[in-house]
Protein backbone atom coordinates (compact mmCIF):
# COMPACT_ATOMS: atom_id res chain seq x y z
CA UNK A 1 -17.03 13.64 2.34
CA UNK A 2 -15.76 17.06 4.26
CA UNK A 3 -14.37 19.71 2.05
CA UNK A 4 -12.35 19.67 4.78
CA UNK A 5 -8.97 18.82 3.11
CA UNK A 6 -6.92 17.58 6.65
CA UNK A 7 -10.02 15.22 7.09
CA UNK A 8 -10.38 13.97 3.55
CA UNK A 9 -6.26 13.32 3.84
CA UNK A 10 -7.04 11.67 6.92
CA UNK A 11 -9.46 9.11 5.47
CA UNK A 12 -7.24 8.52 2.90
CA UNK A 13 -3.68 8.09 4.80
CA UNK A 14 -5.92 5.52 6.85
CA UNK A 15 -6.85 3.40 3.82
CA UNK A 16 -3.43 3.66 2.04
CA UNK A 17 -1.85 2.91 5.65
CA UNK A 18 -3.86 -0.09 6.27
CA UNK A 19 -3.30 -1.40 1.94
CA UNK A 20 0.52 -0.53 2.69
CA UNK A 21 0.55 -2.74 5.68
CA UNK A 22 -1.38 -5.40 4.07
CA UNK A 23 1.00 -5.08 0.77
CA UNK A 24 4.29 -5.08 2.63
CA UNK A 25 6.21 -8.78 2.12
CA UNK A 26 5.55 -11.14 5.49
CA UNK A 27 9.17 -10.96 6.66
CA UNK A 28 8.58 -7.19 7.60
CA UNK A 29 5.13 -7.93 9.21
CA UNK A 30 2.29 -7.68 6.74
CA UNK A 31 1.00 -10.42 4.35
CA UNK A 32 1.90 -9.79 0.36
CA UNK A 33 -1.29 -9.03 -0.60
CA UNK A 34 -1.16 -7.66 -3.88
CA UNK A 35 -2.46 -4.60 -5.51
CA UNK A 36 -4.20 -4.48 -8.86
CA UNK A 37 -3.68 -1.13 -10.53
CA UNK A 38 -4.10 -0.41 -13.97
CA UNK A 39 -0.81 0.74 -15.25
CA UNK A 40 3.17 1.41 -14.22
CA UNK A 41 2.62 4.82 -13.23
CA UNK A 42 0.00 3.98 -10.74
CA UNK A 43 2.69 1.44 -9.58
CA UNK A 44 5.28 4.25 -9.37
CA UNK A 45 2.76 6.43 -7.37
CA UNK A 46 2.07 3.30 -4.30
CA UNK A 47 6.00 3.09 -4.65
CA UNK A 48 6.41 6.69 -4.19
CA UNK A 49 4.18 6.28 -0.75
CA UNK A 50 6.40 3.59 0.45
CA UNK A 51 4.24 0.26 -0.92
CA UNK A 52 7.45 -2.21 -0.90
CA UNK A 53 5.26 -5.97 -1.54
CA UNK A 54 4.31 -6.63 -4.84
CA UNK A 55 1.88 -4.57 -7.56
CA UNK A 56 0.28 -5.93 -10.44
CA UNK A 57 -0.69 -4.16 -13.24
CA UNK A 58 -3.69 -4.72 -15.88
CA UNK A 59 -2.22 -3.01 -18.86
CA UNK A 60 0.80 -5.42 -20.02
CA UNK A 61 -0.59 -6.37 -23.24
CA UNK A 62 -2.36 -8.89 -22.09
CA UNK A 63 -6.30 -9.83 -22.70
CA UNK A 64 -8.81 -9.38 -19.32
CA UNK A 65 -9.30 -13.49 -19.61
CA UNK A 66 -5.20 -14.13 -19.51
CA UNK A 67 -4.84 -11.21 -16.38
CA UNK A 68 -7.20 -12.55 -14.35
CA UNK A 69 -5.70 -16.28 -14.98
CA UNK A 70 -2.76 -15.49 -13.55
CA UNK A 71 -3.77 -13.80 -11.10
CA UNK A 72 -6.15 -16.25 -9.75
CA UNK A 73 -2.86 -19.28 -10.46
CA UNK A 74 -0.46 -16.63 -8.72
CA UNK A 75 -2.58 -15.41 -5.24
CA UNK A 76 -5.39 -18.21 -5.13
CA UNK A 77 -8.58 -17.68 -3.46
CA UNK A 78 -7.39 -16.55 0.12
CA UNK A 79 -4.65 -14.70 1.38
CA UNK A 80 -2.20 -17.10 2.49
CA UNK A 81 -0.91 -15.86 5.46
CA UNK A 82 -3.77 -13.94 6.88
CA UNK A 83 -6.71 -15.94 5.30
CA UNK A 84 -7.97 -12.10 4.44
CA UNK A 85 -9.21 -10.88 0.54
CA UNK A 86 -6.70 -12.36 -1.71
CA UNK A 87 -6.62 -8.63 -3.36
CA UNK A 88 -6.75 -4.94 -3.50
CA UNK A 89 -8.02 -4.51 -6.57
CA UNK A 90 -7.72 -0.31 -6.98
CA UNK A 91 -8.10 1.12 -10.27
CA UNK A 92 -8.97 4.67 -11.01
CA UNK A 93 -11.84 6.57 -10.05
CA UNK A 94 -13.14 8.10 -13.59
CA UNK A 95 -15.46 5.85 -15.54
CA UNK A 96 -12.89 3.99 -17.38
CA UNK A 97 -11.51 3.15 -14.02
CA UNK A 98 -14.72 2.09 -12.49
CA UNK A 99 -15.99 -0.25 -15.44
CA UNK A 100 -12.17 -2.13 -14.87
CA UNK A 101 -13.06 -2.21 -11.12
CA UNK A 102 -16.62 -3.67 -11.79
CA UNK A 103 -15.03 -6.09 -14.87
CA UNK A 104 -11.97 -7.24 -12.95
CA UNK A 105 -13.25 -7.69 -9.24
CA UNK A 106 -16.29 -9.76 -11.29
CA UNK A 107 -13.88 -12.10 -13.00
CA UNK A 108 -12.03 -12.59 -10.08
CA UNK A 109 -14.62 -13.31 -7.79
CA UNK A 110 -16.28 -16.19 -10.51
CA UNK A 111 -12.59 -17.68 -9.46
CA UNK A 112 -13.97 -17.64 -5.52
CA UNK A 113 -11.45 -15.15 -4.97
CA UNK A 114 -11.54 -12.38 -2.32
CA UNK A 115 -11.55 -9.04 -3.30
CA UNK A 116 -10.86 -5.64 -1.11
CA UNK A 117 -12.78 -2.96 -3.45
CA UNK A 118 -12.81 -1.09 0.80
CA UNK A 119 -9.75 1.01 0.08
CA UNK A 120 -10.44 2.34 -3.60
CA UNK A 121 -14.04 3.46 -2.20
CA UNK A 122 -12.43 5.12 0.36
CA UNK A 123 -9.93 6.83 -1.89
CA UNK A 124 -12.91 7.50 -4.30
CA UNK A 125 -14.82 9.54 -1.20
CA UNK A 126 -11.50 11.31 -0.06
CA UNK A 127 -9.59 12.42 -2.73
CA UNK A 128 -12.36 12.48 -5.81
CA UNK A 129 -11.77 16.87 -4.97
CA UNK A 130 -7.99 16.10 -5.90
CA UNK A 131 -8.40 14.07 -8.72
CA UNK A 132 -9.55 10.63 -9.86
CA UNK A 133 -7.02 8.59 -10.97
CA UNK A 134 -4.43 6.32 -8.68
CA UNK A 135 -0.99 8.20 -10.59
CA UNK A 136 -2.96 11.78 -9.74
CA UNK A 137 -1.90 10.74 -5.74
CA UNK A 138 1.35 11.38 -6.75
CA UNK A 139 1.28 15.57 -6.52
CA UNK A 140 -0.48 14.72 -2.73
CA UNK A 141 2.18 12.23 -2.08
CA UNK A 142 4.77 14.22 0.69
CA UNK A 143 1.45 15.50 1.98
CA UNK A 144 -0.52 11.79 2.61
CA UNK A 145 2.81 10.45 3.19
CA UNK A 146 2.74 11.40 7.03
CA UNK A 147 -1.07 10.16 8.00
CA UNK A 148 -0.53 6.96 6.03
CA UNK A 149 2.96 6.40 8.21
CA UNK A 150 0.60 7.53 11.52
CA UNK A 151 -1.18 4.04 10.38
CA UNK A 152 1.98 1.92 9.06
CA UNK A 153 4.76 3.01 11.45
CA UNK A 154 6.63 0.60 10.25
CA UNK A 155 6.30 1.11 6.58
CA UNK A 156 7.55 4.53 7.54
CA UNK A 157 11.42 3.38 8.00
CA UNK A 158 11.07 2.07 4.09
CA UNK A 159 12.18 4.91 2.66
């Protein structure tokens, strides 16, 4: 990826734009899909960026077996409303990170289920120079905030 940092924030605004849109409840035009990160400040940091559907998070005391139960029971196989990966599964980009993303989108996909791994590799190849976890977006938030509205106009209004 560019060094260039308006580029790499460019690449990245697109894939957070296009997982907000995704995210965002069906009333307000997008289809629930759910992101998978691993804990609540990772939540707070998508909230932070205007992510209004719903967020799941791995660490809540539960076993890898019992998480990926419920989320297979709760989001089933497909998306339900646009028949797209049932999923955005985006854990961090360090190692720790990566063996969840490997463990996790494995699991899940024994289930049948649909994963979108597409935005976290982006993330991974635009913002690794920043940092590498999802809660280290949060010090490029007001700065990402205006290319990922330039792809989710509408998300934009959710402040």
């Amino acid at each position: 990826m560019s060094n260039n940092r308006d580029a790499r924030y460019t690449t990245a605004g697109r894939a957070l734009g296009e997982a907000r849109i995704r995210n965002r409840h069906t009333v307000l035009g997008g289809c629930g899909c759910p992101i998978i990160v691993e804990g609540i400040n990772d939540r707070i940091t998508l909230e932070l960026m205007g992510f209004t559907g719903p967020i799941e998070q791995v660490n809540r005391g539960w076993d890898q077996s019992r998480f990926v139960t419920y989320i297979f029971e709760k989001y089933g196989i497909l998306n339900k409303v646009d028949q797209g990966d049932s999923v955005i599964l985006l854990m961090d980009w360090d190692r720790t990170g990566g063996r969840l993303q490997r463990k996790i989108g494995e699991r899940l996909e024994a289930f049948g289920m649909k994963i979108d791994h597409t935005t976290r590799m982006e993330l991974v190849r635009a913002m690794k120079p920043e940092g590498r976890t999802v809660e280290g977006l949060k010090a490029h938030a007001e700065k990402l905030r205006p290319y990922i509205d330039l792809i989710d106009s509408e998300g934009a209004v959710e402040e």
